[in-house]
Structure formats: structure tokens, C-alpha cells
Protein backbone atom coordinates (compact mmCIF):
# COMPACT_ATOMS: atom_id res chain seq x y z
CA UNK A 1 122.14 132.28 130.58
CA UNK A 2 123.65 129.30 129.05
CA UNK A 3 127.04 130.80 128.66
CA UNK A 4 127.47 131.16 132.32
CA UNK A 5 125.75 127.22 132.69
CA UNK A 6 128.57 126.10 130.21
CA UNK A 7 131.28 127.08 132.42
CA UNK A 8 130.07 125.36 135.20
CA UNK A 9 129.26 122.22 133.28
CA UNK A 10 132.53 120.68 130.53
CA UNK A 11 130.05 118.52 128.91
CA UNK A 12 128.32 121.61 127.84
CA UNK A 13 131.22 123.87 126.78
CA UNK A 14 132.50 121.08 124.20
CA UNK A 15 136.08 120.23 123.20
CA UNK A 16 138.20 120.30 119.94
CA UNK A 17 135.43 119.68 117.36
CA UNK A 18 132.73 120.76 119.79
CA UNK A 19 134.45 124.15 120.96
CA UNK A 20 133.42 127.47 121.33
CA UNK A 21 135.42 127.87 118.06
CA UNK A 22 133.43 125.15 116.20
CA UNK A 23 130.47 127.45 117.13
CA UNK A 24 131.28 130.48 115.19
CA UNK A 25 132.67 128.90 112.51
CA UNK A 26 129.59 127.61 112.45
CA UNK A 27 127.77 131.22 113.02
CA UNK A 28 129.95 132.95 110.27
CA UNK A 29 128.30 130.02 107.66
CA UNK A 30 124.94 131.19 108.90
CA UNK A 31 125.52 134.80 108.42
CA UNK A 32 126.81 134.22 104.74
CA UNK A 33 123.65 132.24 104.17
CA UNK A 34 121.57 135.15 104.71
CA UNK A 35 121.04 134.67 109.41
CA UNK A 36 120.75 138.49 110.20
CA UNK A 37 119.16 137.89 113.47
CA UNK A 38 121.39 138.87 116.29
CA UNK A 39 118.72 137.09 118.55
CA UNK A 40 118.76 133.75 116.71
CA UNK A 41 122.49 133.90 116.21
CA UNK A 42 123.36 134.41 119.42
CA UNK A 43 120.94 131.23 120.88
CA UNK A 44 122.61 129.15 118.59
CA UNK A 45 125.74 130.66 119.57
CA UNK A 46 124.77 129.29 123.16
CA UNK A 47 123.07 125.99 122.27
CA UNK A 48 124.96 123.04 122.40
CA UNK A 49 124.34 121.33 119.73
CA UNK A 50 126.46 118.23 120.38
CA UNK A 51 124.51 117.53 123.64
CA UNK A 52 121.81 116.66 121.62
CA UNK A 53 123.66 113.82 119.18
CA UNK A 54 124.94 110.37 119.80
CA UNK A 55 128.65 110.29 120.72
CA UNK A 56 129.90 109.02 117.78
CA UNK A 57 128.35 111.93 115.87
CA UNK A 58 128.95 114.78 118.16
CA UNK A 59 132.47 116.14 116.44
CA UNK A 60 130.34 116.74 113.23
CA UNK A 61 127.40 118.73 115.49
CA UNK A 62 129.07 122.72 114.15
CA UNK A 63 128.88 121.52 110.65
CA UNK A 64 126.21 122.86 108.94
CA UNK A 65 124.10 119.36 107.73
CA UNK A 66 121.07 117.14 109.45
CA UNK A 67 122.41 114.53 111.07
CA UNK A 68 120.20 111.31 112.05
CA UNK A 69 119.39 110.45 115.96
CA UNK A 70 117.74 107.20 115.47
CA UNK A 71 114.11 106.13 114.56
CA UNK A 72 114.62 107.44 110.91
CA UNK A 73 114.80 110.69 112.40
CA UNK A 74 117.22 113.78 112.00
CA UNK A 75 118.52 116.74 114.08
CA UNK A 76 117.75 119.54 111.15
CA UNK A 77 120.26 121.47 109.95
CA UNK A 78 121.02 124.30 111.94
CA UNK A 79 120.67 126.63 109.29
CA UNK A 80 117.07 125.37 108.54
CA UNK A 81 116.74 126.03 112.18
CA UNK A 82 118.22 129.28 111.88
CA UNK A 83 115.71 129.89 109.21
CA UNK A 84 112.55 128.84 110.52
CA UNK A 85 113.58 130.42 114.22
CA UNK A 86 114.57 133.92 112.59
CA UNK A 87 110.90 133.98 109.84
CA UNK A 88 109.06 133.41 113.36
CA UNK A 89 110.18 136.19 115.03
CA UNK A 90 110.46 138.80 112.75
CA UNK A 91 107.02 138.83 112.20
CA UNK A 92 106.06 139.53 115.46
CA UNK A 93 105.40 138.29 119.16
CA UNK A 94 106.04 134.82 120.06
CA UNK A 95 104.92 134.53 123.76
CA UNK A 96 103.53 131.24 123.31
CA UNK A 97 104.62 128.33 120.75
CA UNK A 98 103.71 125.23 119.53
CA UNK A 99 106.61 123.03 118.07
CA UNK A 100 105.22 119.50 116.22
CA UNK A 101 108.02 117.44 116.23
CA UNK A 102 110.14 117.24 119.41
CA UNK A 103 112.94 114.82 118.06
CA UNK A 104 115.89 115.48 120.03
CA UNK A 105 114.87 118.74 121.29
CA UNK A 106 117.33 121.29 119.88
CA UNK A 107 114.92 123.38 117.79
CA UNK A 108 113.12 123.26 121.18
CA UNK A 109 116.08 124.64 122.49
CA UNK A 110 116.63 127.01 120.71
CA UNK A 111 112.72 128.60 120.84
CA UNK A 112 112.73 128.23 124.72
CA UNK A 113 115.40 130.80 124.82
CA UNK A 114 113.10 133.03 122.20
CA UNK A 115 109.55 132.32 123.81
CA UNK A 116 107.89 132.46 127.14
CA UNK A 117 106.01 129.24 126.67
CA UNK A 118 106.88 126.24 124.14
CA UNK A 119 104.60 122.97 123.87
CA UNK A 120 106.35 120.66 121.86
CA UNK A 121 104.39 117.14 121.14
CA UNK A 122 106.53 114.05 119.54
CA UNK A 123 105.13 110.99 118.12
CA UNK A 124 108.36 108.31 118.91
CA UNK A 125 108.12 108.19 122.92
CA UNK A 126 112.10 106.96 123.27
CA UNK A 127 112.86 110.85 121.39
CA UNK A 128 110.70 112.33 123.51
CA UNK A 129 112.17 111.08 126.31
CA UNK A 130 116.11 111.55 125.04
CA UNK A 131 114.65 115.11 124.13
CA UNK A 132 113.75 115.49 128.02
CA UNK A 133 116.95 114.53 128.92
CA UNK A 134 118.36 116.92 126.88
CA UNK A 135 116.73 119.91 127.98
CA UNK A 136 116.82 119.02 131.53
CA UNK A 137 120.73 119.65 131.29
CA UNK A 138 119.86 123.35 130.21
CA UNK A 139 117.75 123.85 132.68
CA UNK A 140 115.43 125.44 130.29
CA UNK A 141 111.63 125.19 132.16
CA UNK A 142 109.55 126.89 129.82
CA UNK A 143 108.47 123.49 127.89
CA UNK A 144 105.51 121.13 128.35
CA UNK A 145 105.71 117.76 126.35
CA UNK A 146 102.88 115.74 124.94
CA UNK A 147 103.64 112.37 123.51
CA UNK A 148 101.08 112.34 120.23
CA UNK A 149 101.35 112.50 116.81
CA UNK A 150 101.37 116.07 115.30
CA UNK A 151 98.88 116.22 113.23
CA UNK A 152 96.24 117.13 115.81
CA UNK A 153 98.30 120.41 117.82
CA UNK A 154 97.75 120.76 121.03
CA UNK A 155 94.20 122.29 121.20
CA UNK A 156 93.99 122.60 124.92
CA UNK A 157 96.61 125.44 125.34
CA UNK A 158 95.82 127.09 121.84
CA UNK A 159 95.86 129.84 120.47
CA UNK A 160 99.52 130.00 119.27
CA UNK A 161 101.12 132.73 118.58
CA UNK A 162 103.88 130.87 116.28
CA UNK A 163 103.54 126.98 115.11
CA UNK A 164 107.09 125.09 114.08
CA UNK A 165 106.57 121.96 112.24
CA UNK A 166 109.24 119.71 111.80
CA UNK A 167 107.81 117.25 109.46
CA UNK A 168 106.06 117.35 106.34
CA UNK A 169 102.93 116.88 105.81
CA UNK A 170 101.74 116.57 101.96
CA UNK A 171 99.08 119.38 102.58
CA UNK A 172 98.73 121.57 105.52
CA UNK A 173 96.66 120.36 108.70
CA UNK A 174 93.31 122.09 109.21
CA UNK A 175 94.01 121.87 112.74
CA UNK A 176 97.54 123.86 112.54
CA UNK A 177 95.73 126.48 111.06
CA UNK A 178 92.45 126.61 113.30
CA UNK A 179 94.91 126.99 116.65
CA UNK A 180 96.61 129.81 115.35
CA UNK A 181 96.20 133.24 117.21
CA UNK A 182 95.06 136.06 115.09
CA UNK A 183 97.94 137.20 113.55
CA UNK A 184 99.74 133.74 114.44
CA UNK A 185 101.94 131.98 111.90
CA UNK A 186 102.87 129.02 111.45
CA UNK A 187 106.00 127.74 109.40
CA UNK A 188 105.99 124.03 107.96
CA UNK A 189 107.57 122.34 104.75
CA UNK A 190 104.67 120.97 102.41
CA UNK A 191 104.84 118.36 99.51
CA UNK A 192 106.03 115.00 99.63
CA UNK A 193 109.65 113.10 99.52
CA UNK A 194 110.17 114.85 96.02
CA UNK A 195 109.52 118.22 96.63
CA UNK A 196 108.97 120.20 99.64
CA UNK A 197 108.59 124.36 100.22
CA UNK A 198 108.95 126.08 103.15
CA UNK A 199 105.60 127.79 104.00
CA UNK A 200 105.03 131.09 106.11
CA UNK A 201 101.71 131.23 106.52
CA UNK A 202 100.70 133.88 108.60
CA UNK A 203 96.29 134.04 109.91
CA UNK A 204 94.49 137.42 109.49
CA UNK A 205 90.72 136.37 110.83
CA UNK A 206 89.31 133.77 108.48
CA UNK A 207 91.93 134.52 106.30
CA UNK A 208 95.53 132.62 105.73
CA UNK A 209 98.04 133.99 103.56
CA UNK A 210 100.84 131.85 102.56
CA UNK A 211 104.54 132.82 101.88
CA UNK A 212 106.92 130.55 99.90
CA UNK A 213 110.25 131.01 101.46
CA UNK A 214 112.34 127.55 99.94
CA UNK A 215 113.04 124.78 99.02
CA UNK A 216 113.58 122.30 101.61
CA UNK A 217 113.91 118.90 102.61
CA UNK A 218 112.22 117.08 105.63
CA UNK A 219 110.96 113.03 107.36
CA UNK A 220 107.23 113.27 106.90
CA UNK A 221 104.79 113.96 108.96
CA UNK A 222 103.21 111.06 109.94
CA UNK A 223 100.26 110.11 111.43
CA UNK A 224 100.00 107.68 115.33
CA UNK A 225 102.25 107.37 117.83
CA UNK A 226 105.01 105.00 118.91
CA UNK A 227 105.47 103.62 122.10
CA UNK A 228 109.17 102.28 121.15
């Protein structure tokens, strides 16, 4: 779908540092990393990531770091993305999706192309709003935006099958856990500015069972909202 879009739209395509060619340089790092999803590869593949940066930063949107977009915010690296995309939907069906943590809107991006429904909820109203921008160009309709602080989910279109977080909170959120679907999971770094892991943790009934899958580094999840 977006392949097609890009050739109809330059802004999309990219140029020199922002190429098609910056893009699988960019894919052949994933796939050494450990990517084996042909699914996630080939959204990112797609997604243009430099639509979703400041100017001055898009020639560095193919490398493989976080870069900041204001507010003390990043755009995660798109390996991390890669990551927490590919865990997701290997273990099974992710019709519906709640992401916490909208910033810009590429990991939204990127699940919109992998999900039939994403609600994505930001805290910082002026990246919600860039992040609307953004996805408006890709003409990607599956998304429904709440302007609120993670922490709570978004209980009125629960259960989810798959939760992204993209902040860390220094334990998990009771209420992450209770909208899960049975058999839902939801991925989310845990620990503070020190330390953080990468949780799968994946609800059976009652029961959650938690997976360890790395090391990472996130902002933190913070509670409120910001109007500016």
C-alpha cells in the first residue's frame, strides 16, 4: 500500500540520505540483529521514517539510533521497534491494539499496517497532534487517538489483544494488565533510568506470565497530561 502512495507523493519516497537505499541498508542491520519477520521487515521497509522527524534530523532517520522530537521525547530506535512489533505478533492475533505512548506516531505506523484496529493515547497534546499529522499523510485510518496519560489504557475499547508501551514505568500498571484479552500480551520496558528489561508478558485467565527479552533503554512513563 504505501509503496504505491510513495510514488505518488516525493516527500514520502525520500532522497539521498532518505532513499529507498537508506531503507535496506537499514533492513540488512535489522536482519543481522536477529529481525526474522518478513511482515515487520517489510512495514518498515515501507514506513517512512523521516516523515516523522524534524528536518534537520531527517538524513540520520535509516540509521539505526533514537533520535529526539521535542518535549524530552524520542522516536525509538527502529530496531527496538522492530523488536517489540515482531514479539507481538508471533505470539498470536493482533486484531485490536493498544499503543501507550503516541510520540510521533511511527511505532503507530508501523502496527496500523500489522493490526485491524490501533488506539494509541499520548500524554504531550503538541505530539499528539504532530503524530496526527503524520499519519494523515499515510492515509492509514485504522487509529483512534486519546490525549491522556498512559497509565490508565483505554478501558472503554478493551480487551486488547496486544498492548505496546513506549515508556517505562518502574513497575507494571495494574490497569495494562486488567485490559488484556485472554491470551493478550502486552510488551513494556520496566525499571527505572538505571536499568530497564523488556517484558513479554503474555495473560492466561488470572494468570500473567512474564518473559524477559532485554535490556533496554526508554523516557519514563509518567503520570498527567500536557496541554503544551
Amino acid at each position: 500500500m504505501l509503496s504505491s502512495l510513495s510514488n505518488r507523493k516525493p516527500n514520502l519516497s525520500g532522497i539521498g540520505m532518505t532513499s529507498q537505499r537508506a531503507r535496506e541498508r537499514l533492513l540488512g542491520r535489522l536482519m543481522d540483529q536477529g529481525i526474522t519477520s518478513m511482515e515487520v521487515l517489510d512495514v518498515i521497509r515501507s514506513t517512512p521514517r523521516h516523515i516523522f522527524l524534524d528536518e534537520a534530523l531527517s538524513h540520520r532517520a535509516y540509521e539505526d539510533v533514537a533520535l529526539p522530537i521535542g518535549f524530552k521525547q524520542t522516536i525509538s530506535q527502529p530496531y527496538v521497534v522492530a523488536r517489540m512489533t515482531e514479539a507481538l505478533i508471533k505470539s498470536g492475533s493482533i486484531e485490536k491494539v493498544l499503543e501507550i505512548g503516541t510520540g510521533c506516531g511511527y511505532q503507530t505506523a508501523v502496527m496500523a499496517q500489522l493490526a485491524k484496529s490501533v488506539y494509541t493515547v499520548e500524554r504531550i497534546k503538541p505530539l499528539l497532534d504532530k503524530a496526527k499529522k503524520n499519519l494523515r499523510l499515510l492515509k492509514l485510518r485504522n487509529i483512534d487517538f486519546k490525549h491522556v496519560d498512559g497509565s490508565g489504557g483505554w478501558e472503554k475499547h478493551g480487551p486488547f489483544d496486544a498492548i505496546i508501551t513506549t515508556a517505562a514505568p518502574q513497575q507494571v500498571p495494574r490497569n495494562l494488565l486488567e485490559q488484556l484479552a485472554d491470551g493478550g500480551r502486552l510488551i513494556i520496558p520496566v525499571g527505572g533510568e538505571a536499568t530497564q528489561e523488556l517484558q513479554l508478558i503474555t495473560r492466561r485467565g488470572d494468570e500473567f506470565n512474564a518473559q524477559v527479552l532485554e535490556e533496554v533503554r526508554f523516557v519514563p512513563l509518567l503520570v498527567g497530561h500536557l496541554q503544551h
